[in-house]
Protein backbone atom coordinates (compact mmCIF):
# COMPACT_ATOMS: atom_id res chain seq x y z
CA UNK A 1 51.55 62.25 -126.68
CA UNK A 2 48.02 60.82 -126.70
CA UNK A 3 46.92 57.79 -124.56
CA UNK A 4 47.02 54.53 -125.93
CA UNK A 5 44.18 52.96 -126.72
CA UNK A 6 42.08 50.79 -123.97
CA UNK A 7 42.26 47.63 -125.91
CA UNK A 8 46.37 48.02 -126.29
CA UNK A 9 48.70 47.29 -123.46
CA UNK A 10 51.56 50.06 -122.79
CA UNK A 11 53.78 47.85 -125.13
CA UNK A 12 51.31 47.86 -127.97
CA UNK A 13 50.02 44.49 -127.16
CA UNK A 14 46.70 43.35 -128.47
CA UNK A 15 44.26 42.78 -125.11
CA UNK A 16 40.82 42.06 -124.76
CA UNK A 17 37.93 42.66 -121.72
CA UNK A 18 37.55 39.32 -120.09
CA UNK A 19 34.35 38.29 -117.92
CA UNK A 20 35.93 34.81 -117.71
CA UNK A 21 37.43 31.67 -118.96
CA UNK A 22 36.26 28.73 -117.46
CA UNK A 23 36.57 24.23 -118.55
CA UNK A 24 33.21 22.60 -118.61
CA UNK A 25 31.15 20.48 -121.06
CA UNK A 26 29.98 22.41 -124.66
CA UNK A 27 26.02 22.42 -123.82
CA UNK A 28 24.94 23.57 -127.60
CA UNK A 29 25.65 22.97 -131.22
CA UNK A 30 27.89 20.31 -132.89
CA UNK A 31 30.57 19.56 -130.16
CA UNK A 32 27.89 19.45 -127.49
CA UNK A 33 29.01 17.25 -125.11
CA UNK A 34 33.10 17.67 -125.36
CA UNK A 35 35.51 18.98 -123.13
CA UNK A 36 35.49 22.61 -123.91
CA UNK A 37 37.68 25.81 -122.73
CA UNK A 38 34.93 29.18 -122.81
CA UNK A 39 36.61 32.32 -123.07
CA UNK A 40 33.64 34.86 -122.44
CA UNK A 41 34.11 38.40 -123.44
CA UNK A 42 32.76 41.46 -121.94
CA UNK A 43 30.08 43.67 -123.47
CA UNK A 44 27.21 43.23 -125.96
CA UNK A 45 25.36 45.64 -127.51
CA UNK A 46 22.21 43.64 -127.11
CA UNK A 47 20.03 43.24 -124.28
CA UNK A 48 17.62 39.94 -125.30
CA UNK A 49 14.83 39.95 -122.81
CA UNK A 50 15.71 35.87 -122.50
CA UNK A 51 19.78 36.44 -121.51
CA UNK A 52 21.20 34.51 -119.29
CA UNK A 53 24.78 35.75 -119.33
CA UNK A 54 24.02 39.55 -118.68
CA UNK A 55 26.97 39.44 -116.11
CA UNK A 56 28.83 39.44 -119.22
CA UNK A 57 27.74 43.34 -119.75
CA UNK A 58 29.62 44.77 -117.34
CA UNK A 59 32.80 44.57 -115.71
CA UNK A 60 35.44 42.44 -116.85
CA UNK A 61 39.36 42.44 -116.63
CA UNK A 62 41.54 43.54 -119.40
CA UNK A 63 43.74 40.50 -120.53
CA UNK A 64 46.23 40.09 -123.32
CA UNK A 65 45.67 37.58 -126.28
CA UNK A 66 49.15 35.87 -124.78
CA UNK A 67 47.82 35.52 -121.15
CA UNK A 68 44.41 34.77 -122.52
CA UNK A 69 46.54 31.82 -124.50
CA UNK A 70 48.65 30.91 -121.93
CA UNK A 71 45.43 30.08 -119.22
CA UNK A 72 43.47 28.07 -122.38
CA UNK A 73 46.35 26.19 -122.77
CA UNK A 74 46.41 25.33 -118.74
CA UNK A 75 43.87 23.10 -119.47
CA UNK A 76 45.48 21.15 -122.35
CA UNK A 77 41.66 21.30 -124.12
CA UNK A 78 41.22 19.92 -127.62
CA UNK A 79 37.83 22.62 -128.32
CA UNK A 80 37.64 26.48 -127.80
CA UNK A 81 34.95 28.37 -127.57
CA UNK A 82 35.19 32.17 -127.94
CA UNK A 83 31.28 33.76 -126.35
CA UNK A 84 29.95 36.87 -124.52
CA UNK A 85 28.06 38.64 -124.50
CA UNK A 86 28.66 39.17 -127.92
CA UNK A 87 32.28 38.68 -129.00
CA UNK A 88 32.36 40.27 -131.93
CA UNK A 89 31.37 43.52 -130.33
CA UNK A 90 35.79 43.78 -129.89
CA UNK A 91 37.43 44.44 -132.68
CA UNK A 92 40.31 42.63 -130.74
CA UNK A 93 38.69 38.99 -130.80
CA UNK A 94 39.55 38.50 -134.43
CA UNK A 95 43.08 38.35 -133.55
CA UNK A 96 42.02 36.29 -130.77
CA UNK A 97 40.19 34.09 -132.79
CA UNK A 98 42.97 33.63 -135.32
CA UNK A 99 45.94 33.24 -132.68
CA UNK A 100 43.81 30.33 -131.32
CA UNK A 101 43.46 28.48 -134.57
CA UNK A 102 47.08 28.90 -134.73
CA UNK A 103 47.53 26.86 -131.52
CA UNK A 104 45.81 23.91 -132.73
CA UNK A 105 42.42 24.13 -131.29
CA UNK A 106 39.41 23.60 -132.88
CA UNK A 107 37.58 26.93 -132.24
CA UNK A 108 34.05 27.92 -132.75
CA UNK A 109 32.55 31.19 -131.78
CA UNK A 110 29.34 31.92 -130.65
CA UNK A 111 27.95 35.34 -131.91
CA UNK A 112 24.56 37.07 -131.46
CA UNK A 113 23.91 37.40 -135.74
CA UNK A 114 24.22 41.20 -134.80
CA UNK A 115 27.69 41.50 -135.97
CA UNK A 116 29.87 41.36 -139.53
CA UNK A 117 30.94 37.93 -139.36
CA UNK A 118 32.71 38.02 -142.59
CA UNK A 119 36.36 38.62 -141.08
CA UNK A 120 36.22 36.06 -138.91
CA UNK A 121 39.06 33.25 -139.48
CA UNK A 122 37.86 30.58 -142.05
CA UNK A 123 38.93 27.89 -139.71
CA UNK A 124 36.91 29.09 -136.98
CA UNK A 125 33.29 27.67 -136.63
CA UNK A 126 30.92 30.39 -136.51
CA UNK A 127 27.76 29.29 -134.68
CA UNK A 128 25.48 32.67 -135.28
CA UNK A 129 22.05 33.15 -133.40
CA UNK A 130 18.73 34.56 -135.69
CA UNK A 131 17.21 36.65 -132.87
CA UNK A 132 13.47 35.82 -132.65
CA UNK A 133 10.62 38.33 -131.99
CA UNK A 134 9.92 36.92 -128.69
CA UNK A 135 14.00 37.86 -128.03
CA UNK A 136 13.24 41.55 -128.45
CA UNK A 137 15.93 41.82 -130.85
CA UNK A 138 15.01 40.22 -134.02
CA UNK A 139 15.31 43.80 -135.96
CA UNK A 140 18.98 43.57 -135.06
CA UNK A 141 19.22 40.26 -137.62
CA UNK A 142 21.97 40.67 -140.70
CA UNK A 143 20.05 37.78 -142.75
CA UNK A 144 22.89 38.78 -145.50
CA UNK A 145 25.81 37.21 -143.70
CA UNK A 146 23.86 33.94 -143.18
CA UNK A 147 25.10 33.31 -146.68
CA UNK A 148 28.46 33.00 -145.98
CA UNK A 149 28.05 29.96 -143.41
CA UNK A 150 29.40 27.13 -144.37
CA UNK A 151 28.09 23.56 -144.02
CA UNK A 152 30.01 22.63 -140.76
CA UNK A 153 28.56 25.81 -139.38
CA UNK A 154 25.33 26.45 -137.54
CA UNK A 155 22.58 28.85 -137.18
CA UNK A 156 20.61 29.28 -133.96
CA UNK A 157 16.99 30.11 -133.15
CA UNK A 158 16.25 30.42 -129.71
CA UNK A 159 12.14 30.24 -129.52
CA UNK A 160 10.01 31.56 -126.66
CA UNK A 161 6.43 30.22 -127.78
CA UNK A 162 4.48 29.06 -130.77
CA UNK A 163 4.91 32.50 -132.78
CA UNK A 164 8.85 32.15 -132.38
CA UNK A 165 8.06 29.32 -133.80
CA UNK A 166 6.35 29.95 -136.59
CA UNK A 167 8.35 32.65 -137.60
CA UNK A 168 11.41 30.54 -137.15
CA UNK A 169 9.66 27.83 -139.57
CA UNK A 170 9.09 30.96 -142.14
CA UNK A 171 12.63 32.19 -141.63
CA UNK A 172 14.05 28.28 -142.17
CA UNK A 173 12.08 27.82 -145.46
CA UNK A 174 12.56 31.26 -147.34
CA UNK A 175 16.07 31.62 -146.61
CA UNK A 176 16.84 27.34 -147.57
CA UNK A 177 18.80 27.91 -144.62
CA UNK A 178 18.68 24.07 -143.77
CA UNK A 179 20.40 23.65 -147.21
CA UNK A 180 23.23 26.30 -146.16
CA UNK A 181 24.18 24.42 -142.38
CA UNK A 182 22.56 23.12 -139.64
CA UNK A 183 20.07 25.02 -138.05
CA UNK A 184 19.57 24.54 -134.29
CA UNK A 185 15.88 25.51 -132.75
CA UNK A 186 16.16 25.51 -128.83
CA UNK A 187 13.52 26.02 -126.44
CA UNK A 188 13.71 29.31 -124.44
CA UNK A 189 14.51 28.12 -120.53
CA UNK A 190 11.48 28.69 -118.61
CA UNK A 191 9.40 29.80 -121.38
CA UNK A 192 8.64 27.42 -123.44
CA UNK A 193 8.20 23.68 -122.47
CA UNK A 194 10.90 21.50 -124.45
CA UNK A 195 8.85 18.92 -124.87
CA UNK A 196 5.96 21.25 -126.53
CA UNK A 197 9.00 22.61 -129.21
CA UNK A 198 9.83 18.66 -130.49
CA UNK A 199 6.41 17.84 -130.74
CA UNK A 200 6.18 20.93 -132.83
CA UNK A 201 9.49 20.07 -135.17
CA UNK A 202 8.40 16.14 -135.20
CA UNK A 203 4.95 17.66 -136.24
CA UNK A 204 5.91 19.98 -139.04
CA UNK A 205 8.50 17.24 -140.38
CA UNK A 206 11.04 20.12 -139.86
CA UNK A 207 14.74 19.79 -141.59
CA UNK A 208 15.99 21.27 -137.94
CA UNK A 209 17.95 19.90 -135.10
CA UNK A 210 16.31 19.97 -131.52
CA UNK A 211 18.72 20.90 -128.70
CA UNK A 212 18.63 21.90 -125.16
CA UNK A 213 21.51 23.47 -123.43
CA UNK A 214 23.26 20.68 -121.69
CA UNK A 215 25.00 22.79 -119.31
CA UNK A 216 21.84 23.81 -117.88
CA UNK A 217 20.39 20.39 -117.78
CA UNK A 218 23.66 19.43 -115.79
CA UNK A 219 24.08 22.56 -113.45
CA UNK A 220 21.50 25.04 -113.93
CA UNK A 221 21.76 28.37 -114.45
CA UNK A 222 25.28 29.32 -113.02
CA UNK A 223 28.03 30.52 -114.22
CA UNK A 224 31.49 29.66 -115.58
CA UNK A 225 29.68 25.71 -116.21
């Protein structure tokens, strides 16, 4: 009899690799702010030279989607938010994603823009990253699947200097993406000034929405906050 497969439990049971699930504020995107359950999976098939979760490559525990339920619902959260690494990379977090939704929560799901989004659960909120050139990654980009966003959902650029920048601006006007969902433009943490980025957006009369990441305002650079 052959072995059952990593992401199945003895039983059959759907599980997933687990860096952590952790209560703290949403720093980014439209719930910034609230209350927030993070369940961060393990893995990602990127390596961004700006990451600052790449403890999420490696390691992990393997979980299944009822004890993964069952420690989300410990905190009695109204907001979920599925991360990584990069999520999607499982072919087990669509399940995830779905059994959520069925519990009630309002779920979003951050994803690198690397990965077939269109399977996801239409009630989840996708919130996908462009990669930029300064990220090293920007040839990873499926620029198709940003037309299946919806206009609750979001699209981030994280920008490392005035060429992110521009190329960001380029990206924003010949895709009409700001007439598809709200696009995000967030300043690369230590690389780029924040101010220097609004000055550029209030500048350029941009159709864009500034942020920083909260959590990092609040806490810094450490995880599981």
């Amino acid at each position: 009899m052959s072995a059952a497969p990593e992401d199945l439990e003895p039983g059959g049971a759907v599980r997933l690799k687990i860096t952590e699930i952790f209560y703290s504020l949403q720093g980014e995107a439209d719930t910034v702010g609230f209350p927030t359950v993070f369940v961060r999976l393990t893995g990602c098939p990127l390596r961004c030279q700006f990451c600052d979760t790449a403890y999420a490559f490696h390691g992990g525990e393997w979980r299944s989607v009822d004890e993964i339920l069952a420690c989300v619902g410990e905190f009695a959260p109204r907001f979920v938010c599925v991360t990584g690494g990069e999520p999607l990379a499982q072919k087990n977090c669509l399940p995830l994603l779905t059994r959520l939704c069925d519990a009630g929560y309002r779920v979003s799901l951050e994803t690198s823009g690397a990965m077939p989004i269109q399977d996801v659960d239409a009630r989840v909120v996708r919130v996908v990253d462009v990669k930029t050139p300064g990220s090293g990654e920007d040839r990873r980009n499926r620029y198709g699947d940003l037309g299946l966003l919806r206009p609750e959902e979001q699209i981030k650029f994280v920008i490392c200097d005035r060429n992110d920048y521009e190329w960001s601006r380029a990206k924003v006007d010949e895709l009409a993406l700001a007439q598809r969902c709200q696009v995000l433009f967030s300043p690369s943490a230590g690389q780029l000034p924040p101010h220097e980025l609004a000055d550029w957006i209030l500048a350029d009369r941009l159709p864009v929405r500034f942020q920083m990441q909260l959590h990092k305002v609040l806490w810094g650079n450490v995880p599981g906050k």
